[in-house]
C-alpha atoms as a PDB file:
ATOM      1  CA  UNK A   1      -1.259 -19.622  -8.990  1.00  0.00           C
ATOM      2  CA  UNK A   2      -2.206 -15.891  -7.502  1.00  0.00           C
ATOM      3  CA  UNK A   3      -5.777 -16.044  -5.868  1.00  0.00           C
ATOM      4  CA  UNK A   4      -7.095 -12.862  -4.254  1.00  0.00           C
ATOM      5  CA  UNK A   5      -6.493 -13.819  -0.801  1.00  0.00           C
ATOM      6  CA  UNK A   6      -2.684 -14.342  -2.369  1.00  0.00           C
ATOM      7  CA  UNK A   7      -0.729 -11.037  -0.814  1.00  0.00           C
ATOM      8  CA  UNK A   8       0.557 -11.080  -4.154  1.00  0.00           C
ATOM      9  CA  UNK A   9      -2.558 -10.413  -5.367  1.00  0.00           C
ATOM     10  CA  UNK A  10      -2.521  -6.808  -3.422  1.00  0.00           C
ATOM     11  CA  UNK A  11      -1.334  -4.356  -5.654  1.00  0.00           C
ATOM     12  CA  UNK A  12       2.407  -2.012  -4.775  1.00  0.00           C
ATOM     13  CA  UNK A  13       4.289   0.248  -6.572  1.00  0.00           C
ATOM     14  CA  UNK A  14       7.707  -1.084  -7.686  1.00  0.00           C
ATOM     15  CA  UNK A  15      10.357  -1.899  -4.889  1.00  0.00           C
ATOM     16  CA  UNK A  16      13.691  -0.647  -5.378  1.00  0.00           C
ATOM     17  CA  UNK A  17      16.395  -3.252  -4.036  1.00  0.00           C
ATOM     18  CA  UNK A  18      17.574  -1.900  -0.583  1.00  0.00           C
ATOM     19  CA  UNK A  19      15.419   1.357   0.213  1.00  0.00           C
ATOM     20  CA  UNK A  20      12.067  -0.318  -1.171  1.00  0.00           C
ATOM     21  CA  UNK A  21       9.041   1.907  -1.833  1.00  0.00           C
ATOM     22  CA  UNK A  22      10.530   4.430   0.187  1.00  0.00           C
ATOM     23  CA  UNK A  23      11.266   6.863  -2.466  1.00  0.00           C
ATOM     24  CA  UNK A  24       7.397   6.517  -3.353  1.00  0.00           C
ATOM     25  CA  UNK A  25       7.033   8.260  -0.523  1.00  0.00           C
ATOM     26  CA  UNK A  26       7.827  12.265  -0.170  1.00  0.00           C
ATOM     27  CA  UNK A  27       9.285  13.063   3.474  1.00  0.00           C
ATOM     28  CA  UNK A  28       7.460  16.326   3.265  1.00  0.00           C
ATOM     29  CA  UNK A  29       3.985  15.422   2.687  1.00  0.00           C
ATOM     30  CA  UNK A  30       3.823  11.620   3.030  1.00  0.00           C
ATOM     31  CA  UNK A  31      -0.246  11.596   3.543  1.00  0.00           C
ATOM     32  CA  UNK A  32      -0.096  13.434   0.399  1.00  0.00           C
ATOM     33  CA  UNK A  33       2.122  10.793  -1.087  1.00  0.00           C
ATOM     34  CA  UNK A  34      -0.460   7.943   0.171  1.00  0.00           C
ATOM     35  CA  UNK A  35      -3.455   9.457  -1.480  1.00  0.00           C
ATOM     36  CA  UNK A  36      -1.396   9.791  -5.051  1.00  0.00           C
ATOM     37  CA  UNK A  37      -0.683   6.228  -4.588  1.00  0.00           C
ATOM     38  CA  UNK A  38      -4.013   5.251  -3.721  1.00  0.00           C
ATOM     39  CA  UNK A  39      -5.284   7.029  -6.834  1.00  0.00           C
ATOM     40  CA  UNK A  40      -3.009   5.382  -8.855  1.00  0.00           C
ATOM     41  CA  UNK A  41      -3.106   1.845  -6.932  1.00  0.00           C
ATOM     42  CA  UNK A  42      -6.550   1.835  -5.681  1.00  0.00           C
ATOM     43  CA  UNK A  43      -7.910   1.446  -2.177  1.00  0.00           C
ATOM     44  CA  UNK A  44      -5.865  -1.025  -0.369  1.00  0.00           C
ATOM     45  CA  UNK A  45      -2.170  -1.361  -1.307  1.00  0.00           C
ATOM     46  CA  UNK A  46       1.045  -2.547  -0.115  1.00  0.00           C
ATOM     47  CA  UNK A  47       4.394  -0.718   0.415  1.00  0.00           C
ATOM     48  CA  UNK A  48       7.660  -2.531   1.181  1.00  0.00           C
ATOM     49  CA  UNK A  49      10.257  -1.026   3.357  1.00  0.00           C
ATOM     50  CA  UNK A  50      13.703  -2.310   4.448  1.00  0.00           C
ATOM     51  CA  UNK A  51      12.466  -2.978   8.152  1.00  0.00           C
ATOM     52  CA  UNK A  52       8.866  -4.444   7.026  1.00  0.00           C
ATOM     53  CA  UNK A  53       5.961  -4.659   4.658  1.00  0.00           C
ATOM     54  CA  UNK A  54       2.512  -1.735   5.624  1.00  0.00           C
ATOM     55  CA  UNK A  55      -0.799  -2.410   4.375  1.00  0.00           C
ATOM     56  CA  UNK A  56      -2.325   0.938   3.125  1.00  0.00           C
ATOM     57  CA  UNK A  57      -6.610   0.600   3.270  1.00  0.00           C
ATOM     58  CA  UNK A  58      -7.558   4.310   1.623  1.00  0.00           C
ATOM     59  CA  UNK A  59     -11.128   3.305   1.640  1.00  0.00           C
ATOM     60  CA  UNK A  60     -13.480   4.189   4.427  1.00  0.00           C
ATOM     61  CA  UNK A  61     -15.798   1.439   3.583  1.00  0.00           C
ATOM     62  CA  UNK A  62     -12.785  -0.905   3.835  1.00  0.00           C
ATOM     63  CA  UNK A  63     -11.488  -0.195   6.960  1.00  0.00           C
ATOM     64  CA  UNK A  64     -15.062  -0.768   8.206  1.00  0.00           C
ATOM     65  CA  UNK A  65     -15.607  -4.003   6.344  1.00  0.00           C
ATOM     66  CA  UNK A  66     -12.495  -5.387   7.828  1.00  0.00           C
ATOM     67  CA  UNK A  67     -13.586  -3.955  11.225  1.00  0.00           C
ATOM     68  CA  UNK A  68     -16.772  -5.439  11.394  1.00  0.00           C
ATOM     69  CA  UNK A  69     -14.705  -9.307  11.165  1.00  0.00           C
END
């Protein structure tokens, strides 16, 4: 069962097998890429890449509420 404290729970584009959600992101403009996927994701998101998982918090107010703890 998938609580929301379950990382599942976090929402992330799909992963491709071997390269993961690095296609998702554009070498160019990658901040660029981040805010698309935050608009389409929502605040905090998680991208997978063959070396590890990030945790993407696109929300001000998040960052602070998770500061604060």
């Amino acid at each position: 069962m998938i609580t929301p404290r379950d990382p599942a729970h976090i929402p992330q584009p799909r992963v491709r097998p071997i390269v993961g959600n690095g296609p998702d992101l554009d070498p160019d403009a990658p901040v660029q890429s981040m805010v698309k996927l935050a608009r389409q994701l929502g605040p905090i998101y998680r991208l997978t890449f063959p070396t590890g998982s990030l945790l993407v918090l696109s929300s001000l107010e998040f960052a602070n509420e998770l500061g604060d703890d």
